[in-house]
N, C-alpha and C. Protein backbone atom coordinates (compact mmCIF):
# COMPACT_ATOMS: atom_id res chain seq x y z
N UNK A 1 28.35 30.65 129.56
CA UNK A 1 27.65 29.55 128.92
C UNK A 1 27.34 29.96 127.49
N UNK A 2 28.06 29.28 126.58
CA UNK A 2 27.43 29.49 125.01
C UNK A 2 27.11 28.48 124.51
N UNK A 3 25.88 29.00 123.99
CA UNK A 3 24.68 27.67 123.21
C UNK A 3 24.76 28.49 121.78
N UNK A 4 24.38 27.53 121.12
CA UNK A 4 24.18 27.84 119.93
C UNK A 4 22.56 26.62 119.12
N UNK A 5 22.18 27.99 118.43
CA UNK A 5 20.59 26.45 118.31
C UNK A 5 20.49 27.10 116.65
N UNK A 6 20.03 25.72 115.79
CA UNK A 6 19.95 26.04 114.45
C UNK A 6 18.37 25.67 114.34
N UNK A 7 18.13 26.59 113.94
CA UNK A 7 16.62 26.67 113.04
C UNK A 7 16.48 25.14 111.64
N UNK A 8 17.51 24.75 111.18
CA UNK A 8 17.35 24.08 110.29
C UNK A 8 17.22 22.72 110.58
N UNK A 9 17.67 22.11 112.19
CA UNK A 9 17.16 20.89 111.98
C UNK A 9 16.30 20.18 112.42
N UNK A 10 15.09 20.99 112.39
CA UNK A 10 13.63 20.57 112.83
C UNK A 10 13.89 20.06 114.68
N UNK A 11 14.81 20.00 115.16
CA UNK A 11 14.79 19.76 116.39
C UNK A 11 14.04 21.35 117.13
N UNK A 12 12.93 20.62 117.76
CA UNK A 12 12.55 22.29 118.48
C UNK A 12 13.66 23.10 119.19
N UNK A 13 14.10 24.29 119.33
CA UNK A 13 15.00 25.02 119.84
C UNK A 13 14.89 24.70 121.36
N UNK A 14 13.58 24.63 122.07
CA UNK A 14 13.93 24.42 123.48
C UNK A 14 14.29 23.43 123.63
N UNK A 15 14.67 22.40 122.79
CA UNK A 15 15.23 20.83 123.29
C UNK A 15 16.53 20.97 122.91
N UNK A 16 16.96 21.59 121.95
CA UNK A 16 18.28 22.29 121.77
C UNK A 16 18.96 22.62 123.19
N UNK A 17 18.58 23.68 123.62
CA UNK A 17 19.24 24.13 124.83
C UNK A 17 18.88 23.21 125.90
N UNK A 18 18.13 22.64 126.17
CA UNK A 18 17.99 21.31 126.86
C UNK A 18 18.74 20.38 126.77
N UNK A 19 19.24 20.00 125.52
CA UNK A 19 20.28 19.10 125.24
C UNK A 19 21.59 19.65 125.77
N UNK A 20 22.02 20.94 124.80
CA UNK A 20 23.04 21.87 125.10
C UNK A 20 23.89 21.73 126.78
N UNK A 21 22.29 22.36 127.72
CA UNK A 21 22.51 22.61 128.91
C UNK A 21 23.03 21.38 129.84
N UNK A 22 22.52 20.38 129.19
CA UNK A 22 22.69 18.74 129.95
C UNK A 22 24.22 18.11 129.63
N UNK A 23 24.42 18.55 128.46
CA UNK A 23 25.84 18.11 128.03
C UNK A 23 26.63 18.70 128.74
N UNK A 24 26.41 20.09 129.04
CA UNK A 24 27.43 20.78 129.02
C UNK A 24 27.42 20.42 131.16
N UNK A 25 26.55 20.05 131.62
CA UNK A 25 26.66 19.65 133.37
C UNK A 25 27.11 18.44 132.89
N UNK A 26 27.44 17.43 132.36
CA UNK A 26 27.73 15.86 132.57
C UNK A 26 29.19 15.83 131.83
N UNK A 27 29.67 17.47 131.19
CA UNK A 27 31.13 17.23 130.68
C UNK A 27 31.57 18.03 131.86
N UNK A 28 30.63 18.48 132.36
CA UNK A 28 31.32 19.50 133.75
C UNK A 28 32.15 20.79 133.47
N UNK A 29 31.64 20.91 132.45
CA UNK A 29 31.68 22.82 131.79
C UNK A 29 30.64 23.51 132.42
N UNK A 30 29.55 22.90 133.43
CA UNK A 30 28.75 23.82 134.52
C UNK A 30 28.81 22.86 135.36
N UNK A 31 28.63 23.12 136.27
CA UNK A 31 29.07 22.89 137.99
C UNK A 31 28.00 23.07 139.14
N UNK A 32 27.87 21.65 139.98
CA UNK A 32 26.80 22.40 141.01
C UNK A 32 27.22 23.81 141.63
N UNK A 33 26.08 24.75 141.62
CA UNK A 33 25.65 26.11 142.44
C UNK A 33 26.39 26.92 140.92
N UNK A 34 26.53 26.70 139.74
CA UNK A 34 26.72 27.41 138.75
C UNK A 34 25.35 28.09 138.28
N UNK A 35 25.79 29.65 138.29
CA UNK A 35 24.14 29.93 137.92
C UNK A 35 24.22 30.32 136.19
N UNK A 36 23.15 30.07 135.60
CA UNK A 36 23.05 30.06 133.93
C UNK A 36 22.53 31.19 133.99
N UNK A 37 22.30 31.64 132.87
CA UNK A 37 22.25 33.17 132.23
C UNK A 37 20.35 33.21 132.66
N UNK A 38 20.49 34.37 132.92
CA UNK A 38 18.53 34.39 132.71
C UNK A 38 17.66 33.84 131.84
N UNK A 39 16.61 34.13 131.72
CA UNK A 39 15.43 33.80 131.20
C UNK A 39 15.43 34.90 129.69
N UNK A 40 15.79 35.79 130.20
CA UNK A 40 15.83 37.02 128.98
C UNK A 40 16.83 37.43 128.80
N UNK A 41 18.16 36.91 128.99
CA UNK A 41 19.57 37.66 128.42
C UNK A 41 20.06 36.21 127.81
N UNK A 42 19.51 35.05 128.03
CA UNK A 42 19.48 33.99 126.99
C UNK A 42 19.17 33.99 125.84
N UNK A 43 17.89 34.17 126.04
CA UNK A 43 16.20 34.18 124.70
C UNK A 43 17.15 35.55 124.09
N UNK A 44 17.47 36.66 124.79
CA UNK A 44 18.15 37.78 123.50
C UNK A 44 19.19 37.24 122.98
N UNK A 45 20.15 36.56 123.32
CA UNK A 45 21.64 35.86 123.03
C UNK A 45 21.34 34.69 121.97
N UNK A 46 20.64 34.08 121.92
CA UNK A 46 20.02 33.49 121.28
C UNK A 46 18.83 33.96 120.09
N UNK A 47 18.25 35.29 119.90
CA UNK A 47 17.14 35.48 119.41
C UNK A 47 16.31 34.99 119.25
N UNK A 48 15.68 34.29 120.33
CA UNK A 48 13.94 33.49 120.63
C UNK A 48 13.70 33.61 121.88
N UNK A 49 12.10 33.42 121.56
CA UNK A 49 11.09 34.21 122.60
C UNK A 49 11.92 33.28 124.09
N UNK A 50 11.54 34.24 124.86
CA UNK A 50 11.94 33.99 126.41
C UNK A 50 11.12 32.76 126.56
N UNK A 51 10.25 32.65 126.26
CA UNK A 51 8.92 31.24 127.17
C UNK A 51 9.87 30.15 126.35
N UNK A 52 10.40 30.40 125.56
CA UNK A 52 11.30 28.99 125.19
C UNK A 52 12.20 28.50 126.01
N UNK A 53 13.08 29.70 126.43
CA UNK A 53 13.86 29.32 127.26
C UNK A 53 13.25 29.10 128.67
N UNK A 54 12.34 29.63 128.92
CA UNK A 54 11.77 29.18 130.20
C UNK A 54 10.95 28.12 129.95
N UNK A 55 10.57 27.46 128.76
CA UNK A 55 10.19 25.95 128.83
C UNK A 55 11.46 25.39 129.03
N UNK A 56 12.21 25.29 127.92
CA UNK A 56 13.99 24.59 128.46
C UNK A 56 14.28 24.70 129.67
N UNK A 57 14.40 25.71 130.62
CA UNK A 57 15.11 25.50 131.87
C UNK A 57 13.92 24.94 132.69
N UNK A 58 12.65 24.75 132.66
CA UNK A 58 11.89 24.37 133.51
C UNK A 58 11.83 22.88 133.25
N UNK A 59 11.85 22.35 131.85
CA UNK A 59 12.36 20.68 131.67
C UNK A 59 13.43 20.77 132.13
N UNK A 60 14.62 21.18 132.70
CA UNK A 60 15.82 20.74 133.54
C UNK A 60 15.52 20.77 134.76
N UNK A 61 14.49 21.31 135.26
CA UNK A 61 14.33 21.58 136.53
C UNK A 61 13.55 20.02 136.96
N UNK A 62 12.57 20.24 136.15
CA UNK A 62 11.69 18.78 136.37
C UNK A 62 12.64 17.59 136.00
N UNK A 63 13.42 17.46 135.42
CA UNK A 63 14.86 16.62 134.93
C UNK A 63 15.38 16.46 136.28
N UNK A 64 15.55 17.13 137.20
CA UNK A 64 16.88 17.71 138.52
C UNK A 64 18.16 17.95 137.91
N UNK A 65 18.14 18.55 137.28
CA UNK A 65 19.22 19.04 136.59
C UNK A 65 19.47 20.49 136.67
N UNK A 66 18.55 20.93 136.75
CA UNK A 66 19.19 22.58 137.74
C UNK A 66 17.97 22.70 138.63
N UNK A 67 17.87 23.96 139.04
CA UNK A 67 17.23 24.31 140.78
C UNK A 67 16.73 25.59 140.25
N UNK A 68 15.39 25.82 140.55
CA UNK A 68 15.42 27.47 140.47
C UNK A 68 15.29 28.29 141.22
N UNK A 69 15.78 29.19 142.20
CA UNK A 69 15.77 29.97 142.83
C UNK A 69 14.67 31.09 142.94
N UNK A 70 13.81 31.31 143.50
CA UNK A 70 12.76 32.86 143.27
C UNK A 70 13.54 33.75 143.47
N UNK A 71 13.59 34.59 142.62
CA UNK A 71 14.16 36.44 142.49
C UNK A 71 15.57 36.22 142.68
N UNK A 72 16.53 34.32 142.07
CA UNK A 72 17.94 35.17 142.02
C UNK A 72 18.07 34.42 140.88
N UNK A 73 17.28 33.21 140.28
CA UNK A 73 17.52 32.68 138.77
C UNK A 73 17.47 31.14 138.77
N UNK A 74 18.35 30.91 137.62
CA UNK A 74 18.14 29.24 137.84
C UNK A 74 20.02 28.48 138.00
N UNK A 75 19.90 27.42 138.51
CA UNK A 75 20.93 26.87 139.39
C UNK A 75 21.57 25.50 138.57
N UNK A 76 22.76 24.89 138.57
CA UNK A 76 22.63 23.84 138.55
C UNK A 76 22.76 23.18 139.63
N UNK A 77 22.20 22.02 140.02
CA UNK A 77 21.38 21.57 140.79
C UNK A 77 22.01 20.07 141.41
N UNK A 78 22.57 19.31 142.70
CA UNK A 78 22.50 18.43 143.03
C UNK A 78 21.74 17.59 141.98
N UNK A 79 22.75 16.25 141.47
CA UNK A 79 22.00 15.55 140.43
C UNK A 79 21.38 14.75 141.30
N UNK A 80 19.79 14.49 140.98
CA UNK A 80 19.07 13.72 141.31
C UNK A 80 18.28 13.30 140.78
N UNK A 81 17.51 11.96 140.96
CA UNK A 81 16.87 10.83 140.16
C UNK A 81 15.70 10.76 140.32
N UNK A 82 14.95 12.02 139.23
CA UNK A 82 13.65 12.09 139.81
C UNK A 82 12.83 11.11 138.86
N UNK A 83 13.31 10.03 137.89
CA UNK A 83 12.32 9.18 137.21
C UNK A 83 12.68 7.86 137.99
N UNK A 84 11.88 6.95 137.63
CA UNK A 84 11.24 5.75 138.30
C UNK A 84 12.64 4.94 136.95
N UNK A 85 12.80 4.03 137.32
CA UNK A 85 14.09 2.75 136.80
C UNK A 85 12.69 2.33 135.32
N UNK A 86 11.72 2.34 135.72
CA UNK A 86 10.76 1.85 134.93
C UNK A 86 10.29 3.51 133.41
N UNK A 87 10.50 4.55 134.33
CA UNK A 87 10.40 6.04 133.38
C UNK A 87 11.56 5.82 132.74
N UNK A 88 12.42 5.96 133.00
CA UNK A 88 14.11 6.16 132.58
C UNK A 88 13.83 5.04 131.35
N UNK A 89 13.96 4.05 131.60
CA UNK A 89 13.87 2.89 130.12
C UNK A 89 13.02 3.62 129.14
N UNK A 90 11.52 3.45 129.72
CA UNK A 90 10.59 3.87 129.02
C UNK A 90 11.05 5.06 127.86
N UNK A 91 11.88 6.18 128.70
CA UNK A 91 11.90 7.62 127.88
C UNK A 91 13.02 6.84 126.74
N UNK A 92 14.45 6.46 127.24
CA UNK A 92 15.31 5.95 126.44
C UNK A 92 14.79 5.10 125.60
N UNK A 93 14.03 3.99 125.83
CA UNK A 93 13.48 3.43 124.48
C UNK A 93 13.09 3.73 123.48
N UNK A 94 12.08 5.05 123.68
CA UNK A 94 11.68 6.48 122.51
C UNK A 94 12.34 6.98 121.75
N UNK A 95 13.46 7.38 122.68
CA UNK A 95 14.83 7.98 122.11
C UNK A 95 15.51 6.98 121.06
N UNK A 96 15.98 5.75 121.46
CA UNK A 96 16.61 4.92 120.80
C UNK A 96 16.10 4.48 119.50
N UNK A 97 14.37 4.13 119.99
CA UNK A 97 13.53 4.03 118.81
C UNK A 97 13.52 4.87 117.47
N UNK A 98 13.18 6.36 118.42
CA UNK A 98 13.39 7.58 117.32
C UNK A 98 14.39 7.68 116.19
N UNK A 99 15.56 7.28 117.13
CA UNK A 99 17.15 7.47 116.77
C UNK A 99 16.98 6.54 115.32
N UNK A 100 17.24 5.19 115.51
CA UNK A 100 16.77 4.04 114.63
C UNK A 100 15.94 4.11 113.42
N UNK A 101 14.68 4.49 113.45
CA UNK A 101 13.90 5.09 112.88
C UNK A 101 14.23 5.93 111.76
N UNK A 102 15.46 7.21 112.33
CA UNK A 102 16.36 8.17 111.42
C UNK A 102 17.46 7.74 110.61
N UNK A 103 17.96 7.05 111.23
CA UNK A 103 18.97 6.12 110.88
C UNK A 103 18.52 4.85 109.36
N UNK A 104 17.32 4.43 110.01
CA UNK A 104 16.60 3.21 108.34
C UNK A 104 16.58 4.25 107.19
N UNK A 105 15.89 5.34 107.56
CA UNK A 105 15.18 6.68 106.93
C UNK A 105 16.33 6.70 106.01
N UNK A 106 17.34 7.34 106.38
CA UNK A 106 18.48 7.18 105.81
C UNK A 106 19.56 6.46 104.85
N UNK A 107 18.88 5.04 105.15
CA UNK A 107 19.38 4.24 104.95
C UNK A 107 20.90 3.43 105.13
N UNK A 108 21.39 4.40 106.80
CA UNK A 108 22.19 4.03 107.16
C UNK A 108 22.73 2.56 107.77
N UNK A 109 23.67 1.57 107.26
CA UNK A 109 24.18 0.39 107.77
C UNK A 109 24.20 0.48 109.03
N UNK A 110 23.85 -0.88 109.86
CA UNK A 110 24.37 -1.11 111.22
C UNK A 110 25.55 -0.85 111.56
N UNK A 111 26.68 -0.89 110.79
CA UNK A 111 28.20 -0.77 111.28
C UNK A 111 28.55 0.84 111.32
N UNK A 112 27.79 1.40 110.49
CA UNK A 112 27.88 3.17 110.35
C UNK A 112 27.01 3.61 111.83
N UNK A 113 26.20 2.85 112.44
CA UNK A 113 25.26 3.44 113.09
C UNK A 113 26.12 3.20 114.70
N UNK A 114 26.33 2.07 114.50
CA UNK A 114 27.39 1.58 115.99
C UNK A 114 28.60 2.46 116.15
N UNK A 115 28.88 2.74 115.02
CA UNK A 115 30.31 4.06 115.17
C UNK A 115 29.86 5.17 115.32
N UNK A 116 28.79 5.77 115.00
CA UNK A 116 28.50 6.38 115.47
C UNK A 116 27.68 7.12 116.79
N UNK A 117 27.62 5.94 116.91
CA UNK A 117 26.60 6.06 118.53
C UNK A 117 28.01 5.89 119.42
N UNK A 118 29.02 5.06 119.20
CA UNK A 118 30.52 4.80 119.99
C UNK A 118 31.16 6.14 120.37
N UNK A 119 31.00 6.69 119.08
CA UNK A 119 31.72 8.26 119.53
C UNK A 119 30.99 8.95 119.88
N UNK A 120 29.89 9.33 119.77
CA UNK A 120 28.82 10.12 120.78
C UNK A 120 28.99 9.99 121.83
N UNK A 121 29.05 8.78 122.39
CA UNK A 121 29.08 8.14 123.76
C UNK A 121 30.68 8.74 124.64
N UNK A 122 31.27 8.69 123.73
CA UNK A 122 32.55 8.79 124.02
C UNK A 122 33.22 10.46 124.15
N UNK A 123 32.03 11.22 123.30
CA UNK A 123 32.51 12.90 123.13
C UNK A 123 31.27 13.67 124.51
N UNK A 124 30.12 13.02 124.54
CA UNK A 124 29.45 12.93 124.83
C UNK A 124 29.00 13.13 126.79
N UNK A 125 29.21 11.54 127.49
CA UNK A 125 29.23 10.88 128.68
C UNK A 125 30.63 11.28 129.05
């Protein structure tokens, strides 16, 4: 498993590998009963503190997106649907909002923003 996380774009690093880790189970470059690197041969591979990465893998866990095992590590995990149809909108609306938000900031066009959300979707899902 190689992640890579940049300091420069204000995205916190544990949502980095959160992101990272999620992409990389839904392109199926990790696999149920695939086990990910530790807690501390990550955080060194990466150079940041371990509790980061053990915040990151513990939001996948609460996600169902991996499993953690006591005394053999963490798992990926039978996908399962641990938010409510009513959470799931809720969080995506934030997201979308956020997204949007960056996008005016910018002063990026609607037609730049739809192509780009098209191929996300598409490199992405």
């Amino acid at each position: 498993m190689r992640l890579s996380i940049s300091t420069n774009t204000g995205e916190p690093i544990f949502r980095q590998i959160v992101g990272q880790v999620s992409r990389m189970v839904y392109r199926g470059q990790l696999r149920v009963g695939d086990e990910l690197s530790s807690v501390r041969v990550l955080a060194e591979e990466l150079g940041v503190n371990p509790n980061t990465v053990a915040r990151a893998y513990q939001e996948l866990v609460q996600g169902g997106l991996l499993e953690s095992r006591p005394g053999r590590g963490f798992f990926v995990g039978e996908r399962r649907n641990t938010f409510s149809d009513e959470e799931r909108a809720r969080r995506l609306d934030a997201a979308v909002e956020s997204f949007l938000q960056e996008a005016a900031f910018l002063g990026t066009p609607a037609s730049e923003i739809k192509a780009a959300l098209n191929s996300k979707l598409k490199s992405t899902l």
